[in-house]
N, C-alpha and C. Protein backbone atom coordinates (compact mmCIF):
# COMPACT_ATOMS: atom_id res chain seq x y z
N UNK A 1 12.47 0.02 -21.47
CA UNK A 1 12.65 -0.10 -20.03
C UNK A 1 12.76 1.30 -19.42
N UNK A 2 12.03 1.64 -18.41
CA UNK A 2 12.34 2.62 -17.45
C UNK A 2 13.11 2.91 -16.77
N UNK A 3 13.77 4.10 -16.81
CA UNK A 3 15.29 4.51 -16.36
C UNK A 3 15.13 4.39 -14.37
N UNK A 4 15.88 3.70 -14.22
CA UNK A 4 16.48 3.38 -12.96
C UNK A 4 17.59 3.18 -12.10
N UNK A 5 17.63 5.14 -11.78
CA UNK A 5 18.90 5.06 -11.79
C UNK A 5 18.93 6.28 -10.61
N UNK A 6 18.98 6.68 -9.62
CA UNK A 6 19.28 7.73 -9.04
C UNK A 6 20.96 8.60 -9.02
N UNK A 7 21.65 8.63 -10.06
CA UNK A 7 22.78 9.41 -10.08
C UNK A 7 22.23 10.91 -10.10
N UNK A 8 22.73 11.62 -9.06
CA UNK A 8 22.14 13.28 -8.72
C UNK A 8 21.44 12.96 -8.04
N UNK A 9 20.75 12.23 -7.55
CA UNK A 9 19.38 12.58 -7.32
C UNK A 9 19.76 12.60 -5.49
N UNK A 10 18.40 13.30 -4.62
CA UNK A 10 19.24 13.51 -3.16
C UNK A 10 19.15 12.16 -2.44
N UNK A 11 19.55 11.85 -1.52
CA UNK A 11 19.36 11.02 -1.01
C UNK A 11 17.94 10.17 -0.48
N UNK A 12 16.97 11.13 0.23
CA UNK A 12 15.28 11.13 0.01
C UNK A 12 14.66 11.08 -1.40
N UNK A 13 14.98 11.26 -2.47
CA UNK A 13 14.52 10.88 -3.52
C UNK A 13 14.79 9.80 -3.73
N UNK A 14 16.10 9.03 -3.65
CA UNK A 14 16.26 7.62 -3.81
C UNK A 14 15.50 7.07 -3.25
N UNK A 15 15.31 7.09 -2.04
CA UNK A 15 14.65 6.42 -0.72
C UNK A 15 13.22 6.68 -1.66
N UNK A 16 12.63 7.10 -1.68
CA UNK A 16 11.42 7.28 -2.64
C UNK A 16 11.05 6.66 -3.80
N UNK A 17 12.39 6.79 -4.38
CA UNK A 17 12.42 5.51 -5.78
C UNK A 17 12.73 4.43 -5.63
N UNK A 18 13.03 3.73 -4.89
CA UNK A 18 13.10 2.40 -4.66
C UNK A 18 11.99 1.64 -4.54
N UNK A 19 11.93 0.47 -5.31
CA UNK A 19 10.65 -0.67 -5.42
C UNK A 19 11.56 -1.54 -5.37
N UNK A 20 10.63 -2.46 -5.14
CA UNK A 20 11.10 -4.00 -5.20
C UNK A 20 10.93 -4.78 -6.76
N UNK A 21 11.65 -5.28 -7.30
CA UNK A 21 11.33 -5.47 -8.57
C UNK A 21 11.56 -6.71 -8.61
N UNK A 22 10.53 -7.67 -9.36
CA UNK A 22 10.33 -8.94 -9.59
C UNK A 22 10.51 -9.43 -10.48
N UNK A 23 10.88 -8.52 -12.14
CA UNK A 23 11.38 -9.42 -13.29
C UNK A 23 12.31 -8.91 -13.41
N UNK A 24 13.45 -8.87 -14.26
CA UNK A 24 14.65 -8.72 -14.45
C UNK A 24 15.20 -9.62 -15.87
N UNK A 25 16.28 -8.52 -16.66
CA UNK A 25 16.18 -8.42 -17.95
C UNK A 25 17.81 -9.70 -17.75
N UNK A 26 18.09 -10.79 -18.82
CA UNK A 26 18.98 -11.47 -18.38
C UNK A 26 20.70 -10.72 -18.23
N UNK A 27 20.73 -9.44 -18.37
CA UNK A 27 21.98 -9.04 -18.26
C UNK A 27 22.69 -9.45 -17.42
N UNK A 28 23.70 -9.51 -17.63
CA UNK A 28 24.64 -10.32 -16.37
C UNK A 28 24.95 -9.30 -15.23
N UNK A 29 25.31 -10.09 -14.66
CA UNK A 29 25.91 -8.77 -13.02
C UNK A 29 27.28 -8.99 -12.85
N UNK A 30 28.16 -8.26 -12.79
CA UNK A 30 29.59 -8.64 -12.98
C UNK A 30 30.18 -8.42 -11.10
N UNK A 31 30.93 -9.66 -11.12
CA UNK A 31 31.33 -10.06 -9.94
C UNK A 31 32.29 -8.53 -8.90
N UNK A 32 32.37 -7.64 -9.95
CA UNK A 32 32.82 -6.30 -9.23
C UNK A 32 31.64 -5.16 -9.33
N UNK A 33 30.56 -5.74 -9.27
CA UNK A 33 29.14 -4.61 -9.02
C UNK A 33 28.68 -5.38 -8.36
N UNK A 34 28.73 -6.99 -8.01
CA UNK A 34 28.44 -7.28 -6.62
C UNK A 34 29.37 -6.69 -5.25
N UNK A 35 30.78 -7.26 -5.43
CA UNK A 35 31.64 -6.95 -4.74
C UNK A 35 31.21 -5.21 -3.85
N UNK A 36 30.79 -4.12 -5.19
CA UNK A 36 30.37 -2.90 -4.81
C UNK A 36 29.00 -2.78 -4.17
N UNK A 37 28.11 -3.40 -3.98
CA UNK A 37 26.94 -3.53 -3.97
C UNK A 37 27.31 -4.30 -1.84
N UNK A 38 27.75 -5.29 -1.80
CA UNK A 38 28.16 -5.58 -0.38
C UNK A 38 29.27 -4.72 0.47
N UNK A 39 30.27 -3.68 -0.23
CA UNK A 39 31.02 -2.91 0.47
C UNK A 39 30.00 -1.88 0.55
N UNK A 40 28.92 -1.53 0.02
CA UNK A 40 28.02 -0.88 0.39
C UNK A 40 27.05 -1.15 1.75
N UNK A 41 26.94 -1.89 1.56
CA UNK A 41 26.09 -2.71 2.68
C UNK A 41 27.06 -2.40 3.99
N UNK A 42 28.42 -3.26 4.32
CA UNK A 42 29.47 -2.78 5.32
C UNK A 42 29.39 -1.68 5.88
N UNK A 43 28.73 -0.88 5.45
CA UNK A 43 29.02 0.53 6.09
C UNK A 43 27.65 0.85 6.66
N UNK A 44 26.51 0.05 6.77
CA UNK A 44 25.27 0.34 7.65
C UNK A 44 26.19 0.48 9.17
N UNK A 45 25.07 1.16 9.35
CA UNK A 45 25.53 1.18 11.53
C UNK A 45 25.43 0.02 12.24
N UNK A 46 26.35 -0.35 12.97
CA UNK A 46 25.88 -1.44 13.87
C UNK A 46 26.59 -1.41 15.06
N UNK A 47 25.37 -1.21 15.91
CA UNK A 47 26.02 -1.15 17.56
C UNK A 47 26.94 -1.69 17.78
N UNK A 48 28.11 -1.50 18.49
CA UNK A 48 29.68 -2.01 19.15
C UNK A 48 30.29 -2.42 18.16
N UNK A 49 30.17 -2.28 17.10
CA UNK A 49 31.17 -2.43 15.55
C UNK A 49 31.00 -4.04 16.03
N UNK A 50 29.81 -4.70 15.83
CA UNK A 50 29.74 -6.33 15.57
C UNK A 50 30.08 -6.59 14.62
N UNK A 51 29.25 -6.12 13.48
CA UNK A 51 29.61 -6.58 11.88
C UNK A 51 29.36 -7.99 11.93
N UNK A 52 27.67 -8.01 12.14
CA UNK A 52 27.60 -9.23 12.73
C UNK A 52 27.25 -9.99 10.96
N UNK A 53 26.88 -8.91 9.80
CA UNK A 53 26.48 -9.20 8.56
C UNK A 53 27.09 -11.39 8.23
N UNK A 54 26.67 -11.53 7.10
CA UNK A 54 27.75 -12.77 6.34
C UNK A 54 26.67 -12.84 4.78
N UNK A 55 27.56 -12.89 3.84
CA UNK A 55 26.90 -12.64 2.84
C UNK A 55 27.39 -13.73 2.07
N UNK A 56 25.91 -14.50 1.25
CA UNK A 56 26.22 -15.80 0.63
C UNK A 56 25.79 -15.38 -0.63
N UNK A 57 26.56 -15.43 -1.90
CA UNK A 57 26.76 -15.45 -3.19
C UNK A 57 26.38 -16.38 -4.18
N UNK A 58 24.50 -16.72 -4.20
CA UNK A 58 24.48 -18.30 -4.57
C UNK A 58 24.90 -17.98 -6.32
N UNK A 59 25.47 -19.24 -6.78
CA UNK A 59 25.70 -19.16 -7.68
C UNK A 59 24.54 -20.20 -8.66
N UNK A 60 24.50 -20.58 -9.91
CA UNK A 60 23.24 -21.26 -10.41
C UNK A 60 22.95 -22.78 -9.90
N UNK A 61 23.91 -22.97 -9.41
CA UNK A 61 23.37 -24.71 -8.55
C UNK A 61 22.91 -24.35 -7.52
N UNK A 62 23.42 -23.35 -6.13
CA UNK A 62 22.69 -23.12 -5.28
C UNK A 62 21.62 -22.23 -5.40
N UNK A 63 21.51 -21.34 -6.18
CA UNK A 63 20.08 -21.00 -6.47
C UNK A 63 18.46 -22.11 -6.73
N UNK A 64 19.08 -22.77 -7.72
CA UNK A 64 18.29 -24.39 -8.20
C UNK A 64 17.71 -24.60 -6.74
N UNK A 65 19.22 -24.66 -5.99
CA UNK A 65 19.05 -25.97 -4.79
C UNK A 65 17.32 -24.91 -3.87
N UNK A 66 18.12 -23.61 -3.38
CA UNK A 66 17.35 -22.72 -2.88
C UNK A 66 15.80 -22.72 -3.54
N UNK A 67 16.06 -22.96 -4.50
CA UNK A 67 14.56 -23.02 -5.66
C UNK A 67 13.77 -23.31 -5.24
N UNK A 68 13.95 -24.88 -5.07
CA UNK A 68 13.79 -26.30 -5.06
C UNK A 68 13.73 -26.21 -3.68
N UNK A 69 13.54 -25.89 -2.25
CA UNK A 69 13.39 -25.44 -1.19
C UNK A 69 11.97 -25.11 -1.45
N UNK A 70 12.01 -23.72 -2.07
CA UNK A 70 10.66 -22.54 -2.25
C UNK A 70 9.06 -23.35 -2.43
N UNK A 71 9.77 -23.91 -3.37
CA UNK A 71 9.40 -24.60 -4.65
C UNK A 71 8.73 -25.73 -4.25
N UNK A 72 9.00 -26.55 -3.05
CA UNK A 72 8.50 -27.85 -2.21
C UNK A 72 7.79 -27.24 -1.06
N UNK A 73 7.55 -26.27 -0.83
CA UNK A 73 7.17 -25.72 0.58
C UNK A 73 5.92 -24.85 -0.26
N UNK A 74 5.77 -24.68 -1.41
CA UNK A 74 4.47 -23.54 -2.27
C UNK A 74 3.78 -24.90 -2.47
N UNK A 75 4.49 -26.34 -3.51
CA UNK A 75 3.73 -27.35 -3.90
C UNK A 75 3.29 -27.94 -2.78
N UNK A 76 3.74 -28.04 -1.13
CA UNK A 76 2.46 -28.99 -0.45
C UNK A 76 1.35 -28.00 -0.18
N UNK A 77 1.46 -26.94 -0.56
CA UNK A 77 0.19 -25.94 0.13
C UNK A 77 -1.40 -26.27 -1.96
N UNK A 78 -0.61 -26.81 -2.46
CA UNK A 78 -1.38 -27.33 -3.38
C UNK A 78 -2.46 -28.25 -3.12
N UNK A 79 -3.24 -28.79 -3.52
CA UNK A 79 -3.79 -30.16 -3.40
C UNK A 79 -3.64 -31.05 -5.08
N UNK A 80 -3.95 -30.19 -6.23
CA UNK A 80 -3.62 -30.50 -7.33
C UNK A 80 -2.69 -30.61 -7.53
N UNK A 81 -2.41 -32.25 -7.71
CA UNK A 81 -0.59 -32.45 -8.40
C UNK A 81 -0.23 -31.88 -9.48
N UNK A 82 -0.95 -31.94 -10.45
CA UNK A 82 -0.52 -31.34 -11.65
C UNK A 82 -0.05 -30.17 -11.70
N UNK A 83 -0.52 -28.94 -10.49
CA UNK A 83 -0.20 -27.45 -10.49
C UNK A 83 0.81 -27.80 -9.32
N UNK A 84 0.93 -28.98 -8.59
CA UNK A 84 2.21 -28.59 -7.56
C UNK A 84 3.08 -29.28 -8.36
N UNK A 85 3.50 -30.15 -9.57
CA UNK A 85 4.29 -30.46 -10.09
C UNK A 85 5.04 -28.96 -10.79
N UNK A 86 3.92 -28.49 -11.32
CA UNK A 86 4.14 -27.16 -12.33
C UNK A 86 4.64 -26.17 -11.28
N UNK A 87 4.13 -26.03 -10.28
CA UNK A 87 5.10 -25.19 -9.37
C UNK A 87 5.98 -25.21 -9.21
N UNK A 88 6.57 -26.64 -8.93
CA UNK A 88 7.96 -27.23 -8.42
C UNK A 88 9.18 -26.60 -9.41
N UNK A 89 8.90 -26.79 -11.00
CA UNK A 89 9.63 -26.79 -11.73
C UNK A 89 9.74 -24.97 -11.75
N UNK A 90 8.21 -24.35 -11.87
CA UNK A 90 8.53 -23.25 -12.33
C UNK A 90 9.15 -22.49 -11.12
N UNK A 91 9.31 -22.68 -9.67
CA UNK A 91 9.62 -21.44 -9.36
C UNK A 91 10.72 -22.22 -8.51
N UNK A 92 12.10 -23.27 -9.22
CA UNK A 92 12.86 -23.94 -9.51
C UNK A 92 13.67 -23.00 -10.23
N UNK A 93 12.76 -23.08 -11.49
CA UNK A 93 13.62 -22.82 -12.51
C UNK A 93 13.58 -20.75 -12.70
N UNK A 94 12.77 -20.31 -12.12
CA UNK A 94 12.96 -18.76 -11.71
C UNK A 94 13.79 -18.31 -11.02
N UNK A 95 14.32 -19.45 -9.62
CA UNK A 95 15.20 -19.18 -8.66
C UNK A 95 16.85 -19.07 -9.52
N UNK A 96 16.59 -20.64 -10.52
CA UNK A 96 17.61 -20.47 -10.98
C UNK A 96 18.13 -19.42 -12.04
N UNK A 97 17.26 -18.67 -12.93
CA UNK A 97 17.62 -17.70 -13.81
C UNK A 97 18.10 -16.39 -13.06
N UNK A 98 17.67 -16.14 -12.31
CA UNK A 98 17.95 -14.73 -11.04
C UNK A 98 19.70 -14.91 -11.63
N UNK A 99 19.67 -12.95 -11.84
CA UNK A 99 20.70 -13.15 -12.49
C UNK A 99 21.89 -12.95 -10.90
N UNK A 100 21.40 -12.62 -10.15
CA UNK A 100 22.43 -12.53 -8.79
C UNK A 100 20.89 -12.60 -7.80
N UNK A 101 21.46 -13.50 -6.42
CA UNK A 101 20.69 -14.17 -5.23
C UNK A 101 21.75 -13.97 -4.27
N UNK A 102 21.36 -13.45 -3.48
CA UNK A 102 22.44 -12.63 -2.35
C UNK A 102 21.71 -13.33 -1.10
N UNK A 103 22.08 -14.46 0.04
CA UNK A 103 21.60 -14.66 1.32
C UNK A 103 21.93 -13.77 2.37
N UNK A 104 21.73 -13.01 2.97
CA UNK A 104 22.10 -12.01 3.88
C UNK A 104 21.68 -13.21 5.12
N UNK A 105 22.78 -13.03 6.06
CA UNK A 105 22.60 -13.76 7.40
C UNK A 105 23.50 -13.01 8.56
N UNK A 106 22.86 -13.46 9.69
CA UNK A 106 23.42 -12.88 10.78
C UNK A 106 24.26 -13.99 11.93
N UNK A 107 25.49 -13.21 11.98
CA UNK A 107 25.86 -14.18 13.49
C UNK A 107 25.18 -14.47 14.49
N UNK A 108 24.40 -15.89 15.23
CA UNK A 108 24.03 -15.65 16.10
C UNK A 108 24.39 -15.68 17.22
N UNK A 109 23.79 -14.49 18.09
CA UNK A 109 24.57 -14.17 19.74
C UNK A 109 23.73 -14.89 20.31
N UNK A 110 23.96 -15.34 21.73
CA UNK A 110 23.07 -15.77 22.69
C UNK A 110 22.63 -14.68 23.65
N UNK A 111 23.18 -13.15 23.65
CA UNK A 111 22.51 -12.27 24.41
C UNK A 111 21.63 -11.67 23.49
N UNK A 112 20.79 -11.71 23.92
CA UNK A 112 18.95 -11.23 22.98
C UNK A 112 19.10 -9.90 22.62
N UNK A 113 19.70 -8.70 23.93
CA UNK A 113 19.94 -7.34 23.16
C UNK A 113 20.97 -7.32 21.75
N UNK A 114 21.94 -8.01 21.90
CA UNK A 114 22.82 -8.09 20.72
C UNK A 114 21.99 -8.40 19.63
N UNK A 115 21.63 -9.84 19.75
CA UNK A 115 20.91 -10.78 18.67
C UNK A 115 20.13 -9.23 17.91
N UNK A 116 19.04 -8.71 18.59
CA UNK A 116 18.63 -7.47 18.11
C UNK A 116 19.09 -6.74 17.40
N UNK A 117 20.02 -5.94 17.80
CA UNK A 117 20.62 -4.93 17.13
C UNK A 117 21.57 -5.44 16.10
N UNK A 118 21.95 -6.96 15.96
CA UNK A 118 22.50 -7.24 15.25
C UNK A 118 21.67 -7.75 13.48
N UNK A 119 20.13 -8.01 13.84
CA UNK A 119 19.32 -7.99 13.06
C UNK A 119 19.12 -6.84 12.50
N UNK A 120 19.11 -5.63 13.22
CA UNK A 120 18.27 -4.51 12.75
C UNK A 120 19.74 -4.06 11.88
N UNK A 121 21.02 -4.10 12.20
CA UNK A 121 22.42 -3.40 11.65
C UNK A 121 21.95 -4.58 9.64
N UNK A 122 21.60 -5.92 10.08
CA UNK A 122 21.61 -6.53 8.79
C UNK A 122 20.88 -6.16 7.70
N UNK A 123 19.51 -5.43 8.76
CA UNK A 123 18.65 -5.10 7.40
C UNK A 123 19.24 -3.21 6.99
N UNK A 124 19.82 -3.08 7.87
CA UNK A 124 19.93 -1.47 7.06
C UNK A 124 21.17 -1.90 6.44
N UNK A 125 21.90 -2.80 6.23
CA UNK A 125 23.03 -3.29 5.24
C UNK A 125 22.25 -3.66 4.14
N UNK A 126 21.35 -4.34 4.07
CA UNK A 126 20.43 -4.26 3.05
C UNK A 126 19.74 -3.19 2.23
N UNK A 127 19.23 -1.86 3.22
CA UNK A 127 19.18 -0.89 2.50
C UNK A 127 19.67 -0.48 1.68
N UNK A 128 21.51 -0.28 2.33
CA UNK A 128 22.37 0.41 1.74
C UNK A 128 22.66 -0.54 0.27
N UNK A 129 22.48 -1.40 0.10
CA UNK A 129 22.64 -2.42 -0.82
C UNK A 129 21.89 -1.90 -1.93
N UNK A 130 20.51 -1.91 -1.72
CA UNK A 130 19.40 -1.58 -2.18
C UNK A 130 19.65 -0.44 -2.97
N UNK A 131 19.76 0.54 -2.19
CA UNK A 131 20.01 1.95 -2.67
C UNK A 131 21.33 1.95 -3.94
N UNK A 132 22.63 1.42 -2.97
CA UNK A 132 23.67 1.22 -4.45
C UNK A 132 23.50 0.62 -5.74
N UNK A 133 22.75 -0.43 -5.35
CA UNK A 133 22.33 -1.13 -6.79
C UNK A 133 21.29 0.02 -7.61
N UNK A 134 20.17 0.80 -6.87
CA UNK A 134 19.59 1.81 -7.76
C UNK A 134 20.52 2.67 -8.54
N UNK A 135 21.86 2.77 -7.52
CA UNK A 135 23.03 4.12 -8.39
C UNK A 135 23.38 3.38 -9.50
N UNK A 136 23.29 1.71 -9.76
CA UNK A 136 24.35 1.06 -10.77
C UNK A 136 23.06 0.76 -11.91
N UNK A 137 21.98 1.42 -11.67
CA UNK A 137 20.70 0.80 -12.28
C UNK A 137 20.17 0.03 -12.20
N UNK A 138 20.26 -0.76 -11.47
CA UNK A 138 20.00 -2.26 -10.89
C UNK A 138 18.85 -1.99 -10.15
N UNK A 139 18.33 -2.96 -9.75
CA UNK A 139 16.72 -3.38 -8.90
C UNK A 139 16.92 -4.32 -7.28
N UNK A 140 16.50 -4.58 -6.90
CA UNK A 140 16.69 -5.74 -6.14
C UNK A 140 15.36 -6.28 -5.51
N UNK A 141 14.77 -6.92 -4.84
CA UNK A 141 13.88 -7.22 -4.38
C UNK A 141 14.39 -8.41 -3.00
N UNK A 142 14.00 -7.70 -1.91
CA UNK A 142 14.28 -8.22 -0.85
C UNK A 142 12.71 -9.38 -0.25
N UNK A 143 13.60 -10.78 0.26
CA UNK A 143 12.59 -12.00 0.73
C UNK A 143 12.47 -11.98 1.80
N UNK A 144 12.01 -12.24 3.02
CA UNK A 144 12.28 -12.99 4.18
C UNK A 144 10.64 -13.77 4.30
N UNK A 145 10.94 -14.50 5.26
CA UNK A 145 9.86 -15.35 5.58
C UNK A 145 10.65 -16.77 6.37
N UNK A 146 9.44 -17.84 6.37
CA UNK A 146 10.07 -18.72 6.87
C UNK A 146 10.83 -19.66 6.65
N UNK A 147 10.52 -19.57 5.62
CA UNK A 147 11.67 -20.29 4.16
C UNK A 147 13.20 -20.22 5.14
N UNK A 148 13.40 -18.95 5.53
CA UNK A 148 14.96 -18.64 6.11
C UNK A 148 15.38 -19.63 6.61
N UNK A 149 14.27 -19.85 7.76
CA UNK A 149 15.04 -21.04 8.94
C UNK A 149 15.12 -22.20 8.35
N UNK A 150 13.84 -22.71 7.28
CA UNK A 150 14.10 -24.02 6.64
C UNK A 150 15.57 -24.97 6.60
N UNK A 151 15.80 -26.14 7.02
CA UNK A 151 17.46 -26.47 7.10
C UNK A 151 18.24 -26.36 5.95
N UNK A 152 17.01 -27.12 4.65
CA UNK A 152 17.44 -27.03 3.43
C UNK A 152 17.64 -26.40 2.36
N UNK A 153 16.98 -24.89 3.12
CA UNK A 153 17.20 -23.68 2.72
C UNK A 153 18.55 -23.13 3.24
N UNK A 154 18.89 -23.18 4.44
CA UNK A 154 19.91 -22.88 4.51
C UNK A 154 21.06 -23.79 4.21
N UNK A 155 21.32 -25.47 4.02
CA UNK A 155 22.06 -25.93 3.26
C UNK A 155 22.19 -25.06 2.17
N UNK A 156 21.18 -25.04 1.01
CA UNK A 156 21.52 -24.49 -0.09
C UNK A 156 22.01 -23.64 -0.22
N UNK A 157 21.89 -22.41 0.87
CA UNK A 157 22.72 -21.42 0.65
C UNK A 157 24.27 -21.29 1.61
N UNK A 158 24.09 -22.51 1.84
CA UNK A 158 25.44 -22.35 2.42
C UNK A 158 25.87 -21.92 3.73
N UNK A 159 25.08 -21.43 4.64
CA UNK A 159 25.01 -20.47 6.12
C UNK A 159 25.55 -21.16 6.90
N UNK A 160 26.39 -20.96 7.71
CA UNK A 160 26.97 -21.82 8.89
C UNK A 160 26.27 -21.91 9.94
N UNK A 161 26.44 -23.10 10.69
CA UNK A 161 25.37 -23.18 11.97
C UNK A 161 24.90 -22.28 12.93
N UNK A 162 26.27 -21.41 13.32
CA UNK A 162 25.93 -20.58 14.05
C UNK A 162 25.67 -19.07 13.32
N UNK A 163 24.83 -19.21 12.30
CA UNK A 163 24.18 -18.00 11.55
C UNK A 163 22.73 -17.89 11.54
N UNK A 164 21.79 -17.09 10.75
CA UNK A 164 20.66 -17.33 10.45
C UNK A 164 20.34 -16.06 9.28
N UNK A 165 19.85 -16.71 8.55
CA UNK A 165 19.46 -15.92 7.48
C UNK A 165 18.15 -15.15 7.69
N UNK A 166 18.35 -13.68 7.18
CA UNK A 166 17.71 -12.92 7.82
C UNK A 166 16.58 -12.47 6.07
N UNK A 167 17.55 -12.65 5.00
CA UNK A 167 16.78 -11.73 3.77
C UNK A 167 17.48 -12.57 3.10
N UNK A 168 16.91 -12.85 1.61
CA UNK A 168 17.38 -12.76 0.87
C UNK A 168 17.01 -11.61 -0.27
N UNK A 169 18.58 -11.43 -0.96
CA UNK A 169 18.15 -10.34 -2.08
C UNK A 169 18.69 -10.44 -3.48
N UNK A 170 17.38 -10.59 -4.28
CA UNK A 170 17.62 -10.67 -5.60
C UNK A 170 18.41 -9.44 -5.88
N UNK A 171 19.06 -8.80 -7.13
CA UNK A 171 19.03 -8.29 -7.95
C UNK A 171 19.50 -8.65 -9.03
N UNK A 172 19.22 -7.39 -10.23
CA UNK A 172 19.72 -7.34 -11.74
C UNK A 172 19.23 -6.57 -12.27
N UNK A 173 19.14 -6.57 -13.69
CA UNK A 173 18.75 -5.03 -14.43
C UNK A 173 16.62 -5.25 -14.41
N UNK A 174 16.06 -4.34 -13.78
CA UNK A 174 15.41 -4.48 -13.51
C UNK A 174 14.38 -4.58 -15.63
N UNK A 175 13.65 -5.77 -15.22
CA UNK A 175 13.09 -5.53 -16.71
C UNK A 175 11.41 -4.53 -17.13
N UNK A 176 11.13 -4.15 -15.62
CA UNK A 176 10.00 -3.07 -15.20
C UNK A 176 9.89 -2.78 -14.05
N UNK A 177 9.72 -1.56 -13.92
CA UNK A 177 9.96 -0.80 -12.70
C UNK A 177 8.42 -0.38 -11.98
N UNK A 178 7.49 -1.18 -11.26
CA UNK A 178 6.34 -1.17 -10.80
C UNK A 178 6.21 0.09 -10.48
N UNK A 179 5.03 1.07 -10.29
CA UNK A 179 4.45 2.46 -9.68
C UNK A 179 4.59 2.12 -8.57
N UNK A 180 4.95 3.20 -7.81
CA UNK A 180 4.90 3.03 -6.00
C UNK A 180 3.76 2.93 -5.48
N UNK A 181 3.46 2.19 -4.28
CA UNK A 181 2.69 1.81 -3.38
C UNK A 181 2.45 3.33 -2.87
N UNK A 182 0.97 3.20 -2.18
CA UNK A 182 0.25 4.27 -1.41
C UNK A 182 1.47 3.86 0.12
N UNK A 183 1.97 4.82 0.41
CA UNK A 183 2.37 4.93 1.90
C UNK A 183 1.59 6.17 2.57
N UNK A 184 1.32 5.85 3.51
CA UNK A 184 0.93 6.34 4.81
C UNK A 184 2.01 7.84 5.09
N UNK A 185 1.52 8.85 5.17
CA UNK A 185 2.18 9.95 6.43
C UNK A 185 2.84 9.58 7.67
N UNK A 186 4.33 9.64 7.37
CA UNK A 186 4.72 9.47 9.10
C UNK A 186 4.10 10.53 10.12
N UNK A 187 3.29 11.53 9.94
CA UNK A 187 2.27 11.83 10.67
C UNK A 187 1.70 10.61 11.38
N UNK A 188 0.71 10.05 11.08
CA UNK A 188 -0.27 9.00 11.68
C UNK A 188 0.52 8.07 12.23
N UNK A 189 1.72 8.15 12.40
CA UNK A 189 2.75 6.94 13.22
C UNK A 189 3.61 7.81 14.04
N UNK A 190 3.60 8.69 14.40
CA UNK A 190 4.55 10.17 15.17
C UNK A 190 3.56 10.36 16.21
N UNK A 191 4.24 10.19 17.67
CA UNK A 191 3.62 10.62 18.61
C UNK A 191 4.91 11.82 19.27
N UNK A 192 4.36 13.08 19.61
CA UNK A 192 5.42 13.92 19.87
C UNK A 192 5.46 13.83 21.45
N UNK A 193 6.46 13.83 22.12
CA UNK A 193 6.03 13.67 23.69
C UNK A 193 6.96 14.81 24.31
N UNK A 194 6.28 15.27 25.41
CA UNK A 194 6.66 16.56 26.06
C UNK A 194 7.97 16.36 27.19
């Protein structure tokens, strides 16, 4: 396995080493490198100290359940039963091995500037997440899509009504660490104005 780990390293180098990682070796994650991994997160910025974050901890039944969500929403895009049966189970039973499944959700406001900034404070809590788990060697791989709003997606993970899940994020010991993606020059996205 490839070392994944930014201890020393500057802060822009982390930011650099970070991938999203999709397999993961079964080591366990111990309930005080999560605990460290979300007091990390707490400390992103968020306009007027909302702290609008809420963080759901699925454990292996609600993972299943979350699965089993994924898992029914990939098999109707099938037409072959046989491969949407085989779907069902397999990415069921992937949800459930994830050695830690983190729901990141947000309070929801009814003023739209809040709602905003209260999204954007969730995902740089995610960063910071991201980044700590690289210091502990860990991986993570962040979801969103529409899966979020699904009801029975959010049953499974538990979110209260007046929330909405914004990401979810795997991690664990990453079991390969993918080559980085071609990014673009923030040149070609920088407009300087006078």
């Amino acid at each position: 396995m490839k070392e994944f780990t930014f201890v020393g390293m500057r802060a822009t180098e982390a930011i650099r080493a970070r991938r999203s990682i999709k397999r993961f070796t079964d080591r366990p994650i111990t309930r005080e490198q999560i605990e460290a991994l979300l007091d990390a997160a707490v400390h992103a910025p968020n306009h007027r100290l909302t702290q609008p974050w809420r963080f759901y901890v699925l454990g292996p039944e609600a993972r299943r359940a979350y699965g089993s969500v994924v898992a029914e929403r990939k098999a109707r895009k099938l037409e072959n039963s046989d491969a949407a049966t085989a779907m069902r189970a397999n990415v069921t039973r992937e949800h459930e091995e994830l050695p830690v499944m983190i729901a990141v959700a947000v309070v929801d406001n009814e003023n739209p500037e809040i709602r905003e900034e209260d999204y954007a404070a969730a995902m740089m809590a995610i960063q910071n997440l991201s980044l700590a788990a690289m210091e502990m060697g860990l991986g993570t791989h962040i979801k969103t899509g529409a899966v979020m709003a699904d009801p029975a997606a959010r049953a499974a993970a538990g979110v209260k009504d007046n929330e909405r899940i914004v990401a979810i994020v795997n991690v664990g010991e990453p079991a390969d660490v993918p080559p980085p993606k071609k990014r673009d020059a923030a040149v070609g996205f920088t407009t300087w104005m006078p």
